[in-house]
C-alpha atoms as a PDB file:
ATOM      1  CA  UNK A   1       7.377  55.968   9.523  1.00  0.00           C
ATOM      2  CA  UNK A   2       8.187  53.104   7.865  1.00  0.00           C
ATOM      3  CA  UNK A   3       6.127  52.036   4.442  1.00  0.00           C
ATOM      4  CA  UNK A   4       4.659  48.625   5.821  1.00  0.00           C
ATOM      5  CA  UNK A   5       3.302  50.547   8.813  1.00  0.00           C
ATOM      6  CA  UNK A   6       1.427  52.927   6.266  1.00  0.00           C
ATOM      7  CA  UNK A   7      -0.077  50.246   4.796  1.00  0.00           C
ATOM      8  CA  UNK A   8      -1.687  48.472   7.825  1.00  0.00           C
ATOM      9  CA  UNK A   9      -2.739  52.022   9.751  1.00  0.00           C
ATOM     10  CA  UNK A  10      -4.948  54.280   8.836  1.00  0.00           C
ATOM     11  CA  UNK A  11      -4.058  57.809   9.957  1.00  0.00           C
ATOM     12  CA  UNK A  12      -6.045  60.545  10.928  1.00  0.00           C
ATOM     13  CA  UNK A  13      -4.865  62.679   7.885  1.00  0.00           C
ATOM     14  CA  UNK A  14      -6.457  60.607   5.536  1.00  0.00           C
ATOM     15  CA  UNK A  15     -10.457  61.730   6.344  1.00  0.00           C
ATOM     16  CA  UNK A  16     -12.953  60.006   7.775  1.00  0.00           C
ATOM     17  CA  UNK A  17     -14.332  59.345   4.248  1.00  0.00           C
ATOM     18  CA  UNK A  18     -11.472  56.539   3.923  1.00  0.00           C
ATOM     19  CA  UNK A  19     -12.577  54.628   7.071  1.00  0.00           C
ATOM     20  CA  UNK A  20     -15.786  52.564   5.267  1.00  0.00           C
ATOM     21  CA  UNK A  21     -13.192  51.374   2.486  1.00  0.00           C
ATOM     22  CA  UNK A  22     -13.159  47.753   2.053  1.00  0.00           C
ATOM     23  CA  UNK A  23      -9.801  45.915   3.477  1.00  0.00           C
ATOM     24  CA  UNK A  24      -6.833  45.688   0.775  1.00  0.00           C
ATOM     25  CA  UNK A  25      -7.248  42.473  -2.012  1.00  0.00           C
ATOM     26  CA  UNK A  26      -4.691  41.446  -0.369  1.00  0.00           C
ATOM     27  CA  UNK A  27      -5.713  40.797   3.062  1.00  0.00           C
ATOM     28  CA  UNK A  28      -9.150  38.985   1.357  1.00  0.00           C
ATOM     29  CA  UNK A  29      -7.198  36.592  -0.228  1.00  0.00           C
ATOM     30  CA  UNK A  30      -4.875  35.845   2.573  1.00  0.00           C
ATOM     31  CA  UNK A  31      -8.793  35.145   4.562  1.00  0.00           C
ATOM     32  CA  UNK A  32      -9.512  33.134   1.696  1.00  0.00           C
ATOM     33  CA  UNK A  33      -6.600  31.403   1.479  1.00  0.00           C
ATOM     34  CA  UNK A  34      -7.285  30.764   5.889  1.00  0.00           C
ATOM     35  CA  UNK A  35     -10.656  29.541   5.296  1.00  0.00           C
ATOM     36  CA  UNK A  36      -9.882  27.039   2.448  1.00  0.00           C
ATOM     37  CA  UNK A  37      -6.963  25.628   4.268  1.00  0.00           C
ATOM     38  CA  UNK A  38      -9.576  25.019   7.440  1.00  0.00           C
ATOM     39  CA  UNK A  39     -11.710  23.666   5.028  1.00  0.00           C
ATOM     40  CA  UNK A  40      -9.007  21.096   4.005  1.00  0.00           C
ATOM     41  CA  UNK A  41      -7.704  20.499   7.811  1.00  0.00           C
ATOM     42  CA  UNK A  42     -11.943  19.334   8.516  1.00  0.00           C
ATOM     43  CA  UNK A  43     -11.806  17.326   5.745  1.00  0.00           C
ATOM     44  CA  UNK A  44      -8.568  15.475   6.607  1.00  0.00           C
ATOM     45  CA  UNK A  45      -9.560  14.572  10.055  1.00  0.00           C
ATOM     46  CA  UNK A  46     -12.252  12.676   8.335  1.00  0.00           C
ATOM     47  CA  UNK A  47      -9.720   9.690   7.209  1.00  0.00           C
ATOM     48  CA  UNK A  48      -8.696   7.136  10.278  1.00  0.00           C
ATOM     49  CA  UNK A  49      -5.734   7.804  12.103  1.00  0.00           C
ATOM     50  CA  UNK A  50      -5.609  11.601  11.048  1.00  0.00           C
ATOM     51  CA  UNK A  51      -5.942  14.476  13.644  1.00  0.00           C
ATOM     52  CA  UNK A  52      -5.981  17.993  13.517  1.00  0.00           C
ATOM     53  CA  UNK A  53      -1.918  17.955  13.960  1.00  0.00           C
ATOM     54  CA  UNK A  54      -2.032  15.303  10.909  1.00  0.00           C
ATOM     55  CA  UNK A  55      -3.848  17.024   8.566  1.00  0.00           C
ATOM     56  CA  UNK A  56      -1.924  20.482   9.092  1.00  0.00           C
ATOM     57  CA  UNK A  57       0.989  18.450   8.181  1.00  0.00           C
ATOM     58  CA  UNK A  58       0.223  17.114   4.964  1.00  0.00           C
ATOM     59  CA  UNK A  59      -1.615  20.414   4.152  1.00  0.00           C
ATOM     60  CA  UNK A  60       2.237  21.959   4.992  1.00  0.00           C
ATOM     61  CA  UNK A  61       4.128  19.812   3.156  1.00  0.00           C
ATOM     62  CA  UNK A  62       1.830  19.409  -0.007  1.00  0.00           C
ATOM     63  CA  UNK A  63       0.326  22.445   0.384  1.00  0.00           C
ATOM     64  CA  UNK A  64      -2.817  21.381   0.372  1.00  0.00           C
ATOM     65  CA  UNK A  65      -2.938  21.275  -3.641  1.00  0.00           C
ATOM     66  CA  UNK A  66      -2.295  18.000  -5.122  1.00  0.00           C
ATOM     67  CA  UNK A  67      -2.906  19.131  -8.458  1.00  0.00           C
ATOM     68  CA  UNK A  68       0.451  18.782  -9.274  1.00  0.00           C
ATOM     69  CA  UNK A  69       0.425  14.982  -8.689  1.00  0.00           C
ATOM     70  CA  UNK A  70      -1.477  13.771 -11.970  1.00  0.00           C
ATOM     71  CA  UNK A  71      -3.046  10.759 -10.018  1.00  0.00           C
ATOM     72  CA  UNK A  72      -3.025   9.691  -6.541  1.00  0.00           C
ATOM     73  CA  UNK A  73      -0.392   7.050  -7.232  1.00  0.00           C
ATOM     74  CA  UNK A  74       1.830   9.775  -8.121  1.00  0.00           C
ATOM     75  CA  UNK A  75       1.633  11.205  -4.657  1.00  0.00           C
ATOM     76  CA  UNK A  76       1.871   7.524  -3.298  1.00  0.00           C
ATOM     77  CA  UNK A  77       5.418   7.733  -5.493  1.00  0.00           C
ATOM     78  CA  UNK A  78       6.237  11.047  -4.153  1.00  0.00           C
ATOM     79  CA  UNK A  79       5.584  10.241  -0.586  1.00  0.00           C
ATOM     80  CA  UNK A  80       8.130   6.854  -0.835  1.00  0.00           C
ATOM     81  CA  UNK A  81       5.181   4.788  -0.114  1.00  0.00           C
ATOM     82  CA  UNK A  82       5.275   2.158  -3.283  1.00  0.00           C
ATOM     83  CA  UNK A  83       6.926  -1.160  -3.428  1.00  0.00           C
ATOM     84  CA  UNK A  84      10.302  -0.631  -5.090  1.00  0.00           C
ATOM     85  CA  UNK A  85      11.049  -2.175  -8.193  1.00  0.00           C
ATOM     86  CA  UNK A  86      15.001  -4.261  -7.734  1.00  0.00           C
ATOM     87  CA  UNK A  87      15.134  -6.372 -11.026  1.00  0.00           C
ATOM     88  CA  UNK A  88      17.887  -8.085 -12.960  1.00  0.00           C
ATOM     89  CA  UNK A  89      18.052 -10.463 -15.674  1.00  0.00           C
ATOM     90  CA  UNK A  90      14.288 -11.687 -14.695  1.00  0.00           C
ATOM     91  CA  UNK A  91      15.238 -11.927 -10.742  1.00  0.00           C
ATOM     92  CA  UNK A  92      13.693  -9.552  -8.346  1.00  0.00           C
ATOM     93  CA  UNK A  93      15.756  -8.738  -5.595  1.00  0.00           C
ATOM     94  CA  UNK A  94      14.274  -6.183  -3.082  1.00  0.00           C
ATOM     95  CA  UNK A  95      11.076  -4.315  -3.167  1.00  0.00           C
ATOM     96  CA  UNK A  96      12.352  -1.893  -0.270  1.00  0.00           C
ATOM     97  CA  UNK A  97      10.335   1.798  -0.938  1.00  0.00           C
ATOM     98  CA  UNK A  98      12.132   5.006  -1.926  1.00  0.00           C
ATOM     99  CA  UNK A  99      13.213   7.589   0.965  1.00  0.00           C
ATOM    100  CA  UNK A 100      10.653  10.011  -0.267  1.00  0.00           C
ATOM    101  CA  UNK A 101       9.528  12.158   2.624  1.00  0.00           C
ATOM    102  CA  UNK A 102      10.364  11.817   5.674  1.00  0.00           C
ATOM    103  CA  UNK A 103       7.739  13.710   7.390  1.00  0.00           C
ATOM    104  CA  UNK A 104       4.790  12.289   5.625  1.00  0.00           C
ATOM    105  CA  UNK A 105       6.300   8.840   5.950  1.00  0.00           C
ATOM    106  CA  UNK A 106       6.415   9.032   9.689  1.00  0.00           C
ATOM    107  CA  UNK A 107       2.696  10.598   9.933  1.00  0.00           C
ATOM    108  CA  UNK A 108       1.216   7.780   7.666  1.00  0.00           C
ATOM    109  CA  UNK A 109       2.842   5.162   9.474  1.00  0.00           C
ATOM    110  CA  UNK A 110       1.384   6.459  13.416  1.00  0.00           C
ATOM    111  CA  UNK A 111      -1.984   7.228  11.480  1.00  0.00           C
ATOM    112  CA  UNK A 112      -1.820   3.071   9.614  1.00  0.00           C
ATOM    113  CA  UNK A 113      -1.052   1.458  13.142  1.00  0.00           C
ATOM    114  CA  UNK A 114      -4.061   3.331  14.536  1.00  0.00           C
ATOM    115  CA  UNK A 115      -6.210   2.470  11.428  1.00  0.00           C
ATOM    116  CA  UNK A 116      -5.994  -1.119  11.798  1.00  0.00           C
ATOM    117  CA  UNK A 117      -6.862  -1.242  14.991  1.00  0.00           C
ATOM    118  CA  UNK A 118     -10.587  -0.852  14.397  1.00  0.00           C
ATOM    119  CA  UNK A 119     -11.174  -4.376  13.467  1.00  0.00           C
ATOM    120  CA  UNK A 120     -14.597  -3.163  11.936  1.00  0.00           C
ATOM    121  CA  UNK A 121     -13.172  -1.185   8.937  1.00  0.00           C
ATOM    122  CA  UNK A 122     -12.214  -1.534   5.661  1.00  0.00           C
ATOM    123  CA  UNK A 123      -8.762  -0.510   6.763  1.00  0.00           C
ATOM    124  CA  UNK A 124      -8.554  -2.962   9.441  1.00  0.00           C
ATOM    125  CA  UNK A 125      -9.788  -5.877   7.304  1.00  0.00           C
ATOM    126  CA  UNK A 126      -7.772  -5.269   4.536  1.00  0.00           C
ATOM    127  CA  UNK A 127      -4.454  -5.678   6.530  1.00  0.00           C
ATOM    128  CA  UNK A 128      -5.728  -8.469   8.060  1.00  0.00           C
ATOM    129  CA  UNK A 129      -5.869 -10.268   5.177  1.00  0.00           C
ATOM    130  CA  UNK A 130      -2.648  -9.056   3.487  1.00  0.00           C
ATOM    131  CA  UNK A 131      -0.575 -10.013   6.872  1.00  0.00           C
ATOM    132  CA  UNK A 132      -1.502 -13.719   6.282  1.00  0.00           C
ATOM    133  CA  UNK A 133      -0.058 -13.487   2.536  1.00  0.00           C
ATOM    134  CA  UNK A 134       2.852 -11.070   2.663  1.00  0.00           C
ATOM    135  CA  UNK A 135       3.674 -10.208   6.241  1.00  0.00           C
ATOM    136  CA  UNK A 136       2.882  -7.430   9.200  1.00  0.00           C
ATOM    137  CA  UNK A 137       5.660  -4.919   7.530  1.00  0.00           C
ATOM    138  CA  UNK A 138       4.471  -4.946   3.622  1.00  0.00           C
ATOM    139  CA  UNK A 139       1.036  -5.334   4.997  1.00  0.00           C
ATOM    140  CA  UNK A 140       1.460  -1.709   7.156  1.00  0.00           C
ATOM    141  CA  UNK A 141       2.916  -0.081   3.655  1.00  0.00           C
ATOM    142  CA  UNK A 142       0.179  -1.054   2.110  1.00  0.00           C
ATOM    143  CA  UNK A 143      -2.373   0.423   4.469  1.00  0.00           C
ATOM    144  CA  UNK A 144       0.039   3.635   4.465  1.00  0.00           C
ATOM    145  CA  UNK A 145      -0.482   3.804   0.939  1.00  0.00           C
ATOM    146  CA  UNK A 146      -4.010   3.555   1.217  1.00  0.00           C
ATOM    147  CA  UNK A 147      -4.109   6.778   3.284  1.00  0.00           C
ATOM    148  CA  UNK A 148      -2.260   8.665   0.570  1.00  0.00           C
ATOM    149  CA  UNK A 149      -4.545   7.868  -2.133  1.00  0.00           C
ATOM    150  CA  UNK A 150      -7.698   8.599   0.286  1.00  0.00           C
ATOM    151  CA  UNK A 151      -5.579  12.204   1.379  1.00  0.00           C
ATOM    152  CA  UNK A 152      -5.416  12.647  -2.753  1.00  0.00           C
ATOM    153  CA  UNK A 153      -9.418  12.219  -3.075  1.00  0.00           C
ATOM    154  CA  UNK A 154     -10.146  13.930  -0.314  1.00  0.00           C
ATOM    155  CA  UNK A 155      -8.017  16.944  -1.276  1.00  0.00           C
ATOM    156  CA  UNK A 156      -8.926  16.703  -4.888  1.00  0.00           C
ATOM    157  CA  UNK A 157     -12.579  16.159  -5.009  1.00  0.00           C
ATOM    158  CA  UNK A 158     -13.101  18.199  -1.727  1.00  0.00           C
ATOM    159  CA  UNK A 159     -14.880  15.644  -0.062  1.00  0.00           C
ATOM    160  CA  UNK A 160     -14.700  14.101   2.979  1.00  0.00           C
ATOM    161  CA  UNK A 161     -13.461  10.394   3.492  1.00  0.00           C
ATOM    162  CA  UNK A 162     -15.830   7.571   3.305  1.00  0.00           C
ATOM    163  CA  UNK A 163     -14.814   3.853   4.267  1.00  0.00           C
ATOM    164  CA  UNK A 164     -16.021   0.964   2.427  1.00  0.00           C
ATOM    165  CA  UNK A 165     -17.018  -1.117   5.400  1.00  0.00           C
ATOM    166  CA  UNK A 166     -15.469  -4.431   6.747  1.00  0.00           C
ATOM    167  CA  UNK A 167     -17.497  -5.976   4.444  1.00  0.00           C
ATOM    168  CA  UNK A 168     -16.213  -4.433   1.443  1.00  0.00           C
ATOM    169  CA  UNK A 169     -14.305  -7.978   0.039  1.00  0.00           C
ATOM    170  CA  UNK A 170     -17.612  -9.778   0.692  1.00  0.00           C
ATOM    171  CA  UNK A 171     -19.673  -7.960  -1.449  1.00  0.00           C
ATOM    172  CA  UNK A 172     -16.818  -7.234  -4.466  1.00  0.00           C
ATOM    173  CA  UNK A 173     -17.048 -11.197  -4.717  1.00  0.00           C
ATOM    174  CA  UNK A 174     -19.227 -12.889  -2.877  1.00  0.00           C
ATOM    175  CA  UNK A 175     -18.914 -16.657  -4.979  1.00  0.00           C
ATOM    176  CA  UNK A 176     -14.713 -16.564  -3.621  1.00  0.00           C
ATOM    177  CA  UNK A 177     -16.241 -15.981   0.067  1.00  0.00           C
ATOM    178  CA  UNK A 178     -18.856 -19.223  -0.679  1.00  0.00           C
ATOM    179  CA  UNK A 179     -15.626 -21.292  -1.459  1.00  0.00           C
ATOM    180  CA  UNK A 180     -13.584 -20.133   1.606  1.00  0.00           C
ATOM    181  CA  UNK A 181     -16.672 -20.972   3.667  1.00  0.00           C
ATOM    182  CA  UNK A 182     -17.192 -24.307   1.570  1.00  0.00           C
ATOM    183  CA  UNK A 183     -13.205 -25.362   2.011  1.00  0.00           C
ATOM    184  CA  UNK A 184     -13.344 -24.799   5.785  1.00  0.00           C
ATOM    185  CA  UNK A 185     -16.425 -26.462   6.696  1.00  0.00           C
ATOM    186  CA  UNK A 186     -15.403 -29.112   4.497  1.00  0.00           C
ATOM    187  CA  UNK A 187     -12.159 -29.097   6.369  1.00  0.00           C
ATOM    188  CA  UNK A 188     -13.807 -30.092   9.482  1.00  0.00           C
ATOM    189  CA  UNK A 189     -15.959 -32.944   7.824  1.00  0.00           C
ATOM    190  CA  UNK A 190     -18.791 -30.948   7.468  1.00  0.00           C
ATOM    191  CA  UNK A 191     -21.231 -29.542   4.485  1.00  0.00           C
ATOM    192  CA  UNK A 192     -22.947 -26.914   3.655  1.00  0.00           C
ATOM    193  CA  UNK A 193     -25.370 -25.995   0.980  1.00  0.00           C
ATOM    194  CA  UNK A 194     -25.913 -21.921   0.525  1.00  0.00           C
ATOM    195  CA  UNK A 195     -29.778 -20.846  -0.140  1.00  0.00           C
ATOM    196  CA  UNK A 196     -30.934 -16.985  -0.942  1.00  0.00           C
ATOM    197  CA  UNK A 197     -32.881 -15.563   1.562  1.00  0.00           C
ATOM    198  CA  UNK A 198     -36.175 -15.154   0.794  1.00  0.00           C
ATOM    199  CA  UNK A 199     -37.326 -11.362   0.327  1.00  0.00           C
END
Protein backbone atom coordinates (compact mmCIF):
# COMPACT_ATOMS: atom_id res chain seq x y z
CA UNK A 1 0.00 0.00 0.00
CA UNK A 2 1.21 3.03 -0.97
CA UNK A 3 2.28 5.84 1.87
CA UNK A 4 -0.33 8.62 0.78
CA UNK A 5 -3.07 5.99 1.07
CA UNK A 6 -1.89 5.36 4.79
CA UNK A 7 -2.25 8.67 5.52
CA UNK A 8 -5.88 9.35 4.39
CA UNK A 9 -7.32 5.65 5.70
CA UNK A 10 -7.60 4.53 8.77
CA UNK A 11 -7.21 0.75 9.05
CA UNK A 12 -8.67 -1.62 11.19
CA UNK A 13 -5.24 -2.52 12.80
CA UNK A 14 -4.87 0.63 14.31
CA UNK A 15 -7.80 0.20 17.34
CA UNK A 16 -10.77 1.70 17.71
CA UNK A 17 -9.12 4.04 20.27
CA UNK A 18 -7.60 6.01 17.12
CA UNK A 19 -11.03 6.65 15.49
CA UNK A 20 -12.09 9.94 17.92
CA UNK A 21 -8.59 11.55 16.92
CA UNK A 22 -8.93 14.92 15.57
CA UNK A 23 -8.23 15.21 11.56
CA UNK A 24 -4.36 15.86 10.66
CA UNK A 25 -3.14 19.94 11.03
CA UNK A 26 -2.95 19.60 7.84
CA UNK A 27 -6.30 18.99 6.55
CA UNK A 28 -7.54 22.06 9.21
CA UNK A 29 -5.57 24.39 7.55
CA UNK A 30 -6.34 23.38 4.06
CA UNK A 31 -10.45 24.06 5.64
CA UNK A 32 -9.13 27.17 6.79
CA UNK A 33 -7.45 28.14 4.00
CA UNK A 34 -11.32 27.04 1.96
CA UNK A 35 -13.24 29.12 4.25
CA UNK A 36 -11.09 32.33 4.07
CA UNK A 37 -10.88 32.18 0.36
CA UNK A 38 -15.02 31.99 0.40
CA UNK A 39 -14.82 34.66 2.65
CA UNK A 40 -12.83 36.75 0.07
CA UNK A 41 -14.98 35.42 -3.11
CA UNK A 42 -18.41 37.10 -0.83
CA UNK A 43 -16.62 39.99 -0.36
CA UNK A 44 -15.57 40.55 -4.00
CA UNK A 45 -18.96 40.15 -5.43
CA UNK A 46 -19.73 43.13 -3.36
CA UNK A 47 -17.85 45.67 -5.93
CA UNK A 48 -19.99 46.43 -9.37
CA UNK A 49 -19.36 44.43 -12.22
CA UNK A 50 -17.77 41.48 -10.15
CA UNK A 51 -19.39 37.95 -10.01
CA UNK A 52 -18.65 34.90 -8.41
CA UNK A 53 -16.42 33.84 -11.67
CA UNK A 54 -14.70 37.47 -11.14
CA UNK A 55 -13.77 37.31 -7.85
CA UNK A 56 -12.29 33.61 -8.07
CA UNK A 57 -10.15 35.13 -10.63
CA UNK A 58 -8.47 37.81 -8.97
CA UNK A 59 -8.40 35.64 -5.78
CA UNK A 60 -6.30 33.06 -8.41
CA UNK A 61 -4.13 35.29 -9.78
CA UNK A 62 -3.28 37.46 -6.62
CA UNK A 63 -3.95 34.96 -4.40
CA UNK A 64 -6.13 36.61 -2.52
CA UNK A 65 -3.22 38.38 -0.40
CA UNK A 66 -2.32 41.74 -1.52
CA UNK A 67 0.02 42.25 1.14
CA UNK A 68 2.69 42.14 -1.08
CA UNK A 69 1.51 45.26 -2.99
CA UNK A 70 2.54 48.11 -0.40
CA UNK A 71 -0.49 50.32 -1.53
CA UNK A 72 -3.29 49.82 -3.80
CA UNK A 73 -1.61 51.85 -6.53
CA UNK A 74 0.98 49.31 -6.55
CA UNK A 75 -1.47 46.67 -7.58
CA UNK A 76 -3.04 49.31 -10.03
CA UNK A 77 0.89 49.24 -11.44
CA UNK A 78 1.03 45.57 -11.32
CA UNK A 79 -2.21 44.96 -13.03
CA UNK A 80 -1.06 47.49 -16.24
CA UNK A 81 -3.86 49.68 -15.31
CA UNK A 82 -1.92 53.29 -14.86
CA UNK A 83 -1.39 55.91 -17.43
CA UNK A 84 2.09 55.37 -18.85
CA UNK A 85 4.60 57.84 -18.47
CA UNK A 86 6.36 58.61 -22.53
CA UNK A 87 8.51 61.80 -21.83
CA UNK A 88 11.38 63.50 -23.61
CA UNK A 89 13.07 66.68 -23.35
CA UNK A 90 9.73 68.20 -21.58
CA UNK A 91 7.31 66.57 -24.43
CA UNK A 92 4.99 63.83 -23.51
CA UNK A 93 4.38 61.52 -26.11
CA UNK A 94 2.04 58.56 -25.21
CA UNK A 95 0.43 57.66 -22.00
CA UNK A 96 -0.47 54.04 -23.40
CA UNK A 97 -0.55 51.51 -19.98
CA UNK A 98 1.94 48.68 -19.43
CA UNK A 99 0.94 44.96 -20.62
CA UNK A 100 0.71 43.90 -17.05
CA UNK A 101 -1.77 41.07 -16.79
CA UNK A 102 -3.60 39.93 -19.13
CA UNK A 103 -6.19 38.14 -17.26
CA UNK A 104 -6.99 40.78 -14.77
CA UNK A 105 -6.94 43.35 -17.53
CA UNK A 106 -9.64 41.62 -19.46
CA UNK A 107 -11.87 40.97 -16.16
CA UNK A 108 -11.64 44.72 -15.10
CA UNK A 109 -12.47 45.93 -18.36
CA UNK A 110 -16.11 43.49 -18.76
CA UNK A 111 -16.64 44.36 -14.93
CA UNK A 112 -15.92 48.76 -15.87
CA UNK A 113 -18.39 48.56 -18.95
CA UNK A 114 -20.98 47.01 -16.64
CA UNK A 115 -20.17 49.53 -13.81
CA UNK A 116 -20.99 52.50 -15.69
CA UNK A 117 -23.96 51.49 -16.75
CA UNK A 118 -25.80 52.22 -13.51
CA UNK A 119 -26.14 55.85 -14.11
CA UNK A 120 -26.92 56.17 -10.26
CA UNK A 121 -23.40 55.34 -8.92
CA UNK A 122 -20.39 56.78 -8.09
CA UNK A 123 -18.85 54.65 -10.78
CA UNK A 124 -21.19 55.67 -13.37
CA UNK A 125 -20.92 59.40 -12.60
CA UNK A 126 -17.45 59.55 -12.40
CA UNK A 127 -16.93 58.35 -16.07
CA UNK A 128 -19.41 60.47 -17.11
CA UNK A 129 -17.68 63.28 -16.28
CA UNK A 130 -14.14 62.18 -17.28
CA UNK A 131 -15.55 61.17 -20.98
CA UNK A 132 -16.40 64.89 -21.57
CA UNK A 133 -12.63 65.91 -20.61
CA UNK A 134 -10.43 63.07 -21.80
CA UNK A 135 -12.43 60.65 -23.89
CA UNK A 136 -14.63 57.16 -23.64
CA UNK A 137 -11.14 55.00 -23.76
CA UNK A 138 -8.96 56.90 -20.87
CA UNK A 139 -12.24 57.45 -19.20
CA UNK A 140 -12.91 53.26 -19.08
CA UNK A 141 -9.05 52.94 -17.65
CA UNK A 142 -9.80 55.04 -15.24
CA UNK A 143 -12.91 53.34 -13.94
CA UNK A 144 -10.77 49.96 -14.35
CA UNK A 145 -8.42 51.38 -12.07
CA UNK A 146 -10.90 52.28 -9.70
CA UNK A 147 -11.91 48.60 -9.32
CA UNK A 148 -8.34 47.64 -8.48
CA UNK A 149 -7.91 49.96 -5.73
CA UNK A 150 -11.58 49.03 -4.33
CA UNK A 151 -10.38 44.92 -4.92
CA UNK A 152 -7.09 46.19 -2.72
CA UNK A 153 -9.46 47.59 0.23
CA UNK A 154 -11.66 45.11 0.08
CA UNK A 155 -9.02 42.37 0.29
CA UNK A 156 -6.93 44.27 2.72
CA UNK A 157 -9.25 45.62 5.26
CA UNK A 158 -11.66 42.58 4.83
CA UNK A 159 -14.52 44.55 4.20
CA UNK A 160 -16.99 44.62 1.83
CA UNK A 161 -17.29 47.41 -0.94
CA UNK A 162 -19.18 50.51 -0.29
CA UNK A 163 -19.97 53.17 -3.14
CA UNK A 164 -19.90 56.75 -2.53
CA UNK A 165 -23.16 57.59 -4.21
CA UNK A 166 -23.82 59.62 -7.48
CA UNK A 167 -23.66 62.39 -5.44
CA UNK A 168 -20.30 61.97 -4.19
CA UNK A 169 -18.72 65.25 -6.39
CA UNK A 170 -21.64 67.31 -5.05
CA UNK A 171 -20.99 67.05 -1.64
CA UNK A 172 -16.78 67.01 -1.89
CA UNK A 173 -17.49 70.67 -3.28
CA UNK A 174 -20.57 71.89 -3.34
CA UNK A 175 -19.51 76.02 -4.10
CA UNK A 176 -17.85 74.44 -7.88
CA UNK A 177 -21.48 72.75 -8.40
CA UNK A 178 -23.19 76.50 -7.46
CA UNK A 179 -20.95 77.93 -10.34
CA UNK A 180 -21.74 75.19 -12.94
CA UNK A 181 -25.40 75.77 -12.07
CA UNK A 182 -24.79 79.70 -12.03
CA UNK A 183 -22.80 79.56 -15.67
CA UNK A 184 -25.62 77.54 -17.27
CA UNK A 185 -28.56 79.32 -16.17
CA UNK A 186 -26.77 82.34 -16.93
CA UNK A 187 -26.12 80.83 -20.29
CA UNK A 188 -29.69 80.80 -21.10
CA UNK A 189 -30.35 84.48 -19.87
CA UNK A 190 -31.49 83.50 -16.73
CA UNK A 191 -30.53 84.03 -12.78
CA UNK A 192 -30.49 82.43 -9.96
CA UNK A 193 -29.84 83.26 -6.38
CA UNK A 194 -29.06 79.97 -4.00
CA UNK A 195 -30.81 80.16 -0.33
CA UNK A 196 -30.20 77.33 2.59
CA UNK A 197 -33.04 75.48 3.35
CA UNK A 198 -34.47 76.17 6.37
CA UNK A 199 -34.13 73.27 9.09
Amino acid sequence: MSTGSCRLRRTSSEGASRDSRPWPRCRTRSWSARTQRQLCSEALQTIPGIGRLGSEIIIAETGGDVAQFASAHHLASWIGVCPGQNESAGVSKSGRTRPGNANLKCLLGVAAMVAIRNKGSYLGVFFRRLTARRGGKRALVAVMRKLVIAVWHVLHDHEPYRDLGADHFTRRDPERAMRRMLKEANSLGLTIRFDPIPA
